[in-house]
N, C-alpha and C. Protein backbone atom coordinates (compact mmCIF):
# COMPACT_ATOMS: atom_id res chain seq x y z
N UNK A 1 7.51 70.06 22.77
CA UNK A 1 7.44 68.90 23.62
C UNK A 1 6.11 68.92 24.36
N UNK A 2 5.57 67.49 24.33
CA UNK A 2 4.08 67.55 24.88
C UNK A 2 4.43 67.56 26.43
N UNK A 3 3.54 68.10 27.24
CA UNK A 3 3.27 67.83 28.62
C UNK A 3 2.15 67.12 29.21
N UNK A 4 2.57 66.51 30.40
CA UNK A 4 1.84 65.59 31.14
C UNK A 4 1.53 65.44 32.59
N UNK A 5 0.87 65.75 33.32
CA UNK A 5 0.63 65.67 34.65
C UNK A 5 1.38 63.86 35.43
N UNK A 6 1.99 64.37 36.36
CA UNK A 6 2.80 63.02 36.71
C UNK A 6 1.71 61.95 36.84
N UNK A 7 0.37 62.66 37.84
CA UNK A 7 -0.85 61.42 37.30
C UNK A 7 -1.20 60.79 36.38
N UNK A 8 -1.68 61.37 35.35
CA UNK A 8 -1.82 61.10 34.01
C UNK A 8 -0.87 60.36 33.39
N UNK A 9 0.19 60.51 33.87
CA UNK A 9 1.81 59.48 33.19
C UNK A 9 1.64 58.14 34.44
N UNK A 10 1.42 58.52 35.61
CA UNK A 10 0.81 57.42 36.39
C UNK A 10 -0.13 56.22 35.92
N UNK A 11 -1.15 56.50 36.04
CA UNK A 11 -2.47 56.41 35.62
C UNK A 11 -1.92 55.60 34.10
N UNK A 12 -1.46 56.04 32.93
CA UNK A 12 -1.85 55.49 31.55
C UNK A 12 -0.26 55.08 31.35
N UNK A 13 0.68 54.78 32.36
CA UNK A 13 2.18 54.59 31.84
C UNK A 13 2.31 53.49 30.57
N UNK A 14 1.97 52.67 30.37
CA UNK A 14 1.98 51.84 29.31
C UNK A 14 1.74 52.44 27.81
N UNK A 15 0.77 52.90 27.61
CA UNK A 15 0.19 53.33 26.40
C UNK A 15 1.14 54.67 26.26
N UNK A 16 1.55 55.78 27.62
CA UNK A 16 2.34 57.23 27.84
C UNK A 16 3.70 56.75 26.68
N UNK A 17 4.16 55.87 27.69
CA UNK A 17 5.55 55.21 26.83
C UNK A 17 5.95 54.68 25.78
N UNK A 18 4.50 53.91 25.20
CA UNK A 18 4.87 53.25 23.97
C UNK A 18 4.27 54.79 23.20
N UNK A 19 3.57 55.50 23.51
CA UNK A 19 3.66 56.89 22.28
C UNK A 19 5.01 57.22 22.43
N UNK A 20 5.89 57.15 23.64
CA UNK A 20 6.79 58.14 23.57
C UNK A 20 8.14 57.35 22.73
N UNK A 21 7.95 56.46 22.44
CA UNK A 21 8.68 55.52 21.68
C UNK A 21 8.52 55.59 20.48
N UNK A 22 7.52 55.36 19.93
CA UNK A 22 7.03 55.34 18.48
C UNK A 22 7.35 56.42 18.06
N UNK A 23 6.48 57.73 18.57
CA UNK A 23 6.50 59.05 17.85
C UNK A 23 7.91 59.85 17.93
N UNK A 24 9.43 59.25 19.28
CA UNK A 24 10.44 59.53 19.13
C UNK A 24 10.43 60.94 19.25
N UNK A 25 9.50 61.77 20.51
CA UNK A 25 9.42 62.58 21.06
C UNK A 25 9.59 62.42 22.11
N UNK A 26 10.38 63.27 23.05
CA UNK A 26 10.07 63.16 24.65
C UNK A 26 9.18 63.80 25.18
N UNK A 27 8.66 63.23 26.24
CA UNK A 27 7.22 63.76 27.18
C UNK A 27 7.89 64.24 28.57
N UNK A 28 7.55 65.66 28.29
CA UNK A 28 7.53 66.19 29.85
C UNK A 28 6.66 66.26 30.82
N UNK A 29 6.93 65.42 31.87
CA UNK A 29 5.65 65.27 32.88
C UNK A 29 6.41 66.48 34.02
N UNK A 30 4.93 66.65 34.85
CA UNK A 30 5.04 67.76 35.89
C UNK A 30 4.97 67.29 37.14
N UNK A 31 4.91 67.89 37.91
CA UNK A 31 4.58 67.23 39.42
C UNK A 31 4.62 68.37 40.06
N UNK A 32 3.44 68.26 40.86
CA UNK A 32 2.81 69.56 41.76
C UNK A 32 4.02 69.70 42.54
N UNK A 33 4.56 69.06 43.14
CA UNK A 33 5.39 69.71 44.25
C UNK A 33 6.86 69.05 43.98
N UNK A 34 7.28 69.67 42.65
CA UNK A 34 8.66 68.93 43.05
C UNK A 34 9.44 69.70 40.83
N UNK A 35 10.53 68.91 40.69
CA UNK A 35 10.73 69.80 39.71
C UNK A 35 9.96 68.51 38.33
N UNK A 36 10.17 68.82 37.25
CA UNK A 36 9.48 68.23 36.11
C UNK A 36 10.54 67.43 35.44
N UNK A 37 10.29 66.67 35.18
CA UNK A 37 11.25 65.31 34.53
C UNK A 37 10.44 65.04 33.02
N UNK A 38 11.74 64.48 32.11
CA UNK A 38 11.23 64.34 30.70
C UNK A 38 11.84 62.78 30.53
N UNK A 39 10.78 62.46 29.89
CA UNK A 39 10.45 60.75 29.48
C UNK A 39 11.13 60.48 27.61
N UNK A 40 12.24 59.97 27.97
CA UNK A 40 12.57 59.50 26.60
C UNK A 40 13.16 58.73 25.69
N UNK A 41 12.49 58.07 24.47
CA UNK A 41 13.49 56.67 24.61
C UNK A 41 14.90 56.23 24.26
N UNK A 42 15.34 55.30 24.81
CA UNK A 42 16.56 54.84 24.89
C UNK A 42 17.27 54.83 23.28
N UNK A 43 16.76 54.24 22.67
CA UNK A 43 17.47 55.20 21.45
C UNK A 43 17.71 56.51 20.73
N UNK A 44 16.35 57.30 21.29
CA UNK A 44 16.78 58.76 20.89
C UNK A 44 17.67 59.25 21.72
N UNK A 45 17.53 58.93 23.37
CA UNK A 45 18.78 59.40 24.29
C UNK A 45 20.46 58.75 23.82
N UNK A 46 20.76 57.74 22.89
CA UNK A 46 21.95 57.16 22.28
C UNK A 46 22.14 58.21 21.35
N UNK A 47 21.04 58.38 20.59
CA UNK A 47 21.71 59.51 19.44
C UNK A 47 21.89 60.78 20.06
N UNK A 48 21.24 61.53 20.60
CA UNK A 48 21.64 62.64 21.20
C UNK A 48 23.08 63.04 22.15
N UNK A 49 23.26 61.98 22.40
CA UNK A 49 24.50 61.43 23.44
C UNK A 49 25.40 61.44 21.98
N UNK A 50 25.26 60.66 21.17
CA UNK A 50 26.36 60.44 20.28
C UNK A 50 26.30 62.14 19.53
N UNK A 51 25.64 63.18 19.19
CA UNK A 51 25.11 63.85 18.62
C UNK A 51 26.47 65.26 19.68
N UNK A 52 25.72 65.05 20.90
CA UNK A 52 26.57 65.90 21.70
C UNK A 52 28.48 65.43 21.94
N UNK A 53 28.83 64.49 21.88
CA UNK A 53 29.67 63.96 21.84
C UNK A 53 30.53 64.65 20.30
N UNK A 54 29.86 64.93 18.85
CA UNK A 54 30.50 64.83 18.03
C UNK A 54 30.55 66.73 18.37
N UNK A 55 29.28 67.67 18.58
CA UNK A 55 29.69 68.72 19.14
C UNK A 55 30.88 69.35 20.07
N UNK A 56 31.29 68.35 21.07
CA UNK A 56 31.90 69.02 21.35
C UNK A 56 33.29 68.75 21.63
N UNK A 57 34.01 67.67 20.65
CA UNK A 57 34.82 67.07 20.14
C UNK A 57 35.43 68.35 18.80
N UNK A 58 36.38 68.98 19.29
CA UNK A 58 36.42 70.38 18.57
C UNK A 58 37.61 69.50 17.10
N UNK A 59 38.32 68.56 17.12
CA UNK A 59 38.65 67.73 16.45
C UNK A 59 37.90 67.51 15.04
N UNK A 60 36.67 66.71 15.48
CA UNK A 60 35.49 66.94 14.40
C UNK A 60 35.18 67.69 14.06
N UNK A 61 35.05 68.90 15.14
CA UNK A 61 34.24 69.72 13.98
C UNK A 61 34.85 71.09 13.03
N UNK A 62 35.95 70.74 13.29
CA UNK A 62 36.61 71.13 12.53
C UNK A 62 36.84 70.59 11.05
N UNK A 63 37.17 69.09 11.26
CA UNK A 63 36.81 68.44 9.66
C UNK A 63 35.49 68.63 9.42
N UNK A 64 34.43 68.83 9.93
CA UNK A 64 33.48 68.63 9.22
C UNK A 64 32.84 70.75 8.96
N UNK A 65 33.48 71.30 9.50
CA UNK A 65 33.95 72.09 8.96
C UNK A 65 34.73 72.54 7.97
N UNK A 66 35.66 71.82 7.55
CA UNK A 66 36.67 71.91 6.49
C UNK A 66 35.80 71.45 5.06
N UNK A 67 35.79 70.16 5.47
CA UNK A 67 34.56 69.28 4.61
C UNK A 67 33.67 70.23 3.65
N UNK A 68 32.88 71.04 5.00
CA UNK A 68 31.59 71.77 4.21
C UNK A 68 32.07 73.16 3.81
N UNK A 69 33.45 73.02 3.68
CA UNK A 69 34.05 74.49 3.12
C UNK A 69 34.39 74.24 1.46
N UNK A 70 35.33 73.20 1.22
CA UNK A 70 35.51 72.26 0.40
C UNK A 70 34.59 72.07 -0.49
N UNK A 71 33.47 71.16 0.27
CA UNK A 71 31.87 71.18 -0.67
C UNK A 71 31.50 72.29 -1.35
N UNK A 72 31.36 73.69 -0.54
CA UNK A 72 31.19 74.78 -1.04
C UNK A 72 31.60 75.29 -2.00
N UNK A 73 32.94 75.39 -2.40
CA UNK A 73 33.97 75.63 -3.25
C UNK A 73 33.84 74.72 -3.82
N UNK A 74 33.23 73.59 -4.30
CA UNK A 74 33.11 72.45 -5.45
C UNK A 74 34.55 71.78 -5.75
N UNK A 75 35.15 71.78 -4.22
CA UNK A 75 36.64 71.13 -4.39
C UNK A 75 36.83 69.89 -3.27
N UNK A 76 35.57 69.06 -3.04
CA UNK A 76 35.10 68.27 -1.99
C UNK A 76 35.22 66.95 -2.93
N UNK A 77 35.56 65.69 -1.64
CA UNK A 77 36.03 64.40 -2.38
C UNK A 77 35.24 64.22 -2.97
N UNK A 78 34.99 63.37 -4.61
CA UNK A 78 33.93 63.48 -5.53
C UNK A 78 34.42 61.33 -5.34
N UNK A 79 33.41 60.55 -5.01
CA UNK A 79 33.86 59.20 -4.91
C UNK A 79 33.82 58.73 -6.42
N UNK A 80 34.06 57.77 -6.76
CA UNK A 80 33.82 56.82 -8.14
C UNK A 80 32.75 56.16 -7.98
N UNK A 81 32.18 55.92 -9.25
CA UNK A 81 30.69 55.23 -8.89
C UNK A 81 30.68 53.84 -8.62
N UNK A 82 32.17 53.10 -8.91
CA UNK A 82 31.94 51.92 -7.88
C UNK A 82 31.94 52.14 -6.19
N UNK A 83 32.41 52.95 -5.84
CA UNK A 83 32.40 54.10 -4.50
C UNK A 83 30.98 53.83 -4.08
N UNK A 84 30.36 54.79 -4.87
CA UNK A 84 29.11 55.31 -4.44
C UNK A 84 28.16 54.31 -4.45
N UNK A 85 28.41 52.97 -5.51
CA UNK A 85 27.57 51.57 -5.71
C UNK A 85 27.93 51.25 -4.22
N UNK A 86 29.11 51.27 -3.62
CA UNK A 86 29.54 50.27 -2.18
C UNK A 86 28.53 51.31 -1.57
N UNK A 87 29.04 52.04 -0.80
CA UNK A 87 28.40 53.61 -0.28
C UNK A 87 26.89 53.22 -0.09
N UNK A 88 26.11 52.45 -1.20
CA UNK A 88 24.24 52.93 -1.28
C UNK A 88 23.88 51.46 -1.35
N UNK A 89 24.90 50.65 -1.04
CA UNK A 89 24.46 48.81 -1.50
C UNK A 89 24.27 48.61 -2.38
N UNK A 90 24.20 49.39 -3.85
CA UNK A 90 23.87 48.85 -4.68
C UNK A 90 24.66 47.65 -5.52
């Protein structure tokens, strides 16, 4: 994660934000006297939110545990290729 002086995120906020958008990295800015805050955008903070949500939902991850046990053992749902046509849009 890049860092940034709270000035410098001051100073250039427009151009700071739209990198931090595009490139879908967060920017940690500093500040001399106080603690450091991270800049990031509203859709990567949705997925991460949805991301932590499926972590710790012990429900899931258990199927998706099961799932990748299954897969392993080559005994995992195998779809039909009209399936897999819906599945990819084709």
């Amino acid at each position: 994660m890049d860092t940034i002086s709270v000035n410098k995120f001051r100073d250039n906020l427009k151009s700071v934000v739209e990198q931090v958008v595009n490139r879908h990295e967060p920017l940690k800015v500093t500040r001399r006297a106080g603690e450091a805050f991270v800049v990031i955008s509203a859709d990567d903070w949705d997925r991460e939110q949805e991301t932590l949500h499926v972590l710790q939902n012990q429900s899931l991850m258990q199927q998706i545990a099961y799932s990748l046990e299954t897969h392993n053992r080559g005994k995992g749902y195998i779809p039909t290729e009209e399936q897999m046509n819906e599945i990819t849009g084709i």
